[in-house]
Protein backbone atom coordinates (compact mmCIF):
# COMPACT_ATOMS: atom_id res chain seq x y z
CA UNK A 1 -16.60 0.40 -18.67
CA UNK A 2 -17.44 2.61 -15.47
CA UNK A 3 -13.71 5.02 -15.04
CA UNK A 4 -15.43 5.55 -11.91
CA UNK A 5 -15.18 2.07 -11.05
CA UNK A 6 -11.68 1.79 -12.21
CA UNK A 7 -10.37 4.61 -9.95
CA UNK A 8 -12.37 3.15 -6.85
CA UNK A 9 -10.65 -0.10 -7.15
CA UNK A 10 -7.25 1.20 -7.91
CA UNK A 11 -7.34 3.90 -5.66
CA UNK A 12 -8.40 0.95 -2.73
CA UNK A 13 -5.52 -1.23 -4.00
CA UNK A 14 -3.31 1.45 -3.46
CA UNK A 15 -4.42 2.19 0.14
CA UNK A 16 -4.15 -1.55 0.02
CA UNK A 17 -0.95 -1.96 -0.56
CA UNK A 18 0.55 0.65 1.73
CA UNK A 19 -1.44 -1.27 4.73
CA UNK A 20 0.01 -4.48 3.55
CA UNK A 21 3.05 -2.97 3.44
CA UNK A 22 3.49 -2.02 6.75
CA UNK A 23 1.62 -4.69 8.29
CA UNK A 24 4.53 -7.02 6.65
CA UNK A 25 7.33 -4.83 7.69
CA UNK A 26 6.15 -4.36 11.45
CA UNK A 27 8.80 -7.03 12.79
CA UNK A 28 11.57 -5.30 10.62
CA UNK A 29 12.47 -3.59 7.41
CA UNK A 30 12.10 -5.51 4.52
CA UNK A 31 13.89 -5.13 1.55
CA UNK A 32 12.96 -2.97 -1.17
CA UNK A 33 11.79 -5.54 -3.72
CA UNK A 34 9.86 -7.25 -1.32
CA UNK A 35 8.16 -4.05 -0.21
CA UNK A 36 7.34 -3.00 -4.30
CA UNK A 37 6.43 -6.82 -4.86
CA UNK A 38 3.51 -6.70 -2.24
CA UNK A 39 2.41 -2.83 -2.95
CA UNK A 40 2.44 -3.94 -6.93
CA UNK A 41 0.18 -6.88 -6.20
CA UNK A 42 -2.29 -5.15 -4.33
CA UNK A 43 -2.32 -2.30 -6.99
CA UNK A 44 -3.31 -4.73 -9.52
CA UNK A 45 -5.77 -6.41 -7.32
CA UNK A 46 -7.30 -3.28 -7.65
CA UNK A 47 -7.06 -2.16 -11.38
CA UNK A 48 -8.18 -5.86 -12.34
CA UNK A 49 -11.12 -5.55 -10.40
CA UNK A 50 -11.83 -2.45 -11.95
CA UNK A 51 -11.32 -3.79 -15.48
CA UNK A 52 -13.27 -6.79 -14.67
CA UNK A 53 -16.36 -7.69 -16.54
CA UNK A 54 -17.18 -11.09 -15.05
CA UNK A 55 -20.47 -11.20 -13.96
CA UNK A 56 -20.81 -13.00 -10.50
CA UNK A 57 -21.72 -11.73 -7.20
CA UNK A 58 -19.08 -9.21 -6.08
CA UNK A 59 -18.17 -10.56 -2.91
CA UNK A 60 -16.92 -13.46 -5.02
CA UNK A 61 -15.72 -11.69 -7.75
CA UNK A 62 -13.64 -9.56 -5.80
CA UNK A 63 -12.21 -12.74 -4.13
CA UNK A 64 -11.58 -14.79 -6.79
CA UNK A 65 -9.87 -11.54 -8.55
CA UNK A 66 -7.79 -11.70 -5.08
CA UNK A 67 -6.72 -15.82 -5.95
CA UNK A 68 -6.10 -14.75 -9.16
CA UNK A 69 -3.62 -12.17 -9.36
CA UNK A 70 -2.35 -12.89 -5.69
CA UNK A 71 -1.22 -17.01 -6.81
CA UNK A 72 2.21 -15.61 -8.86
CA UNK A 73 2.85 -13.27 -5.79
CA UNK A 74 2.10 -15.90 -3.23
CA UNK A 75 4.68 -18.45 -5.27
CA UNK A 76 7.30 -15.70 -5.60
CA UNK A 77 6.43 -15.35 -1.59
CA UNK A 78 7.93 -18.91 -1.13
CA UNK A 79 11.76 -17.80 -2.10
CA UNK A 80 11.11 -15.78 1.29
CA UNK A 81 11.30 -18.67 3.21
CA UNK A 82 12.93 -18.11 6.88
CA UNK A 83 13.17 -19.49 10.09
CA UNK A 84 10.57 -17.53 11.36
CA UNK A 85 8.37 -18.95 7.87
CA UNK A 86 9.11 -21.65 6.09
CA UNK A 87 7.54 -21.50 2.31
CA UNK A 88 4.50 -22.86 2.39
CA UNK A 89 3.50 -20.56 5.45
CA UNK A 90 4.41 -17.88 3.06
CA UNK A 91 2.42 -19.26 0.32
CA UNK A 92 -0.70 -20.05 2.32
CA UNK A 93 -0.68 -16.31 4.46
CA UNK A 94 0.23 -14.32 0.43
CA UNK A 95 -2.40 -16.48 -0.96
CA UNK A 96 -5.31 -15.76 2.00
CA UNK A 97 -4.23 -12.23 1.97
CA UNK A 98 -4.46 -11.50 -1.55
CA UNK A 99 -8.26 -13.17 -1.31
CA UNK A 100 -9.29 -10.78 1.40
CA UNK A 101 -7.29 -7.75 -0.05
CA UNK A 102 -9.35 -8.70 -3.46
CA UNK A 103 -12.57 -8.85 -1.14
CA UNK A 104 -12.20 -5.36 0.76
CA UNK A 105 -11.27 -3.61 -2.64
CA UNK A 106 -14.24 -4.83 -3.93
CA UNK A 107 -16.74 -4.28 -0.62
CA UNK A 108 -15.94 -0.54 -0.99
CA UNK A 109 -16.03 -0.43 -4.48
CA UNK A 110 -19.39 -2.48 -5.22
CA UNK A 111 -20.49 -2.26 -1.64
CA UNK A 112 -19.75 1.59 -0.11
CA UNK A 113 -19.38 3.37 -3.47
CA UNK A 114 -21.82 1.42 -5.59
CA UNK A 115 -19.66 1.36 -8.50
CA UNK A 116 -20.98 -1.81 -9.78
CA UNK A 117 -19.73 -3.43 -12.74
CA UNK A 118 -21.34 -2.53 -16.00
């Protein structure tokens, strides 16, 4: 396992997850646990990406990482649901964004850094 490769992706999850963050809070504060729930996912994007040992391209790997630990987020996005979203707008947009959250982490990782998977 590459440590270097680990801190990349986590380290681009976190920066992640504070852009997500605010991006999702620009129309008004949200609360708390909704604020740790999408900074946690991203962070994990991240760190699972880094752990990762699946050997694919990584422009799929990083999105399919993205599907994979963003689907529990994007259900628990559903209970969300307002007049402004209803749920499955909430599921869809958590779903999509984890994918291309998954595939940025890993275009700097793989792509800028060249911390490829061992």
């Amino acid at each position: 396992m590459s440590y270097k490769r680990l801190y990349l992706a986590t380290l681009m999850g976190v920066l992640c997850g504070v852009v997500c963050c605010l991006m999702s809070s620009s129309s008004g504060p949200l609360p708390l646990k909704m604020l740790a729930n999408i900074f946690s996912s991203r962070v994990l994007i991240g760190i699972v990406i880094g752990l990762s040992a699946w050997k694919m391209p990584w422009g799929m790997h990083g999105a399919l990482m993205g599907l994979i630990v963003g689907f529990p987020n994007a259900l628990g996005a559903m209970m969300g649901a307002s007049a402004q979203f209803g749920k499955w707008e909430l599921f869809s947009m958590t779903l999509v964004m984890g994918i291309i959250y998954g595939f940025v982490i890993e275009l700097v990782t793989s792509g800028l850094f060249k911390a490829r998977q061992k």
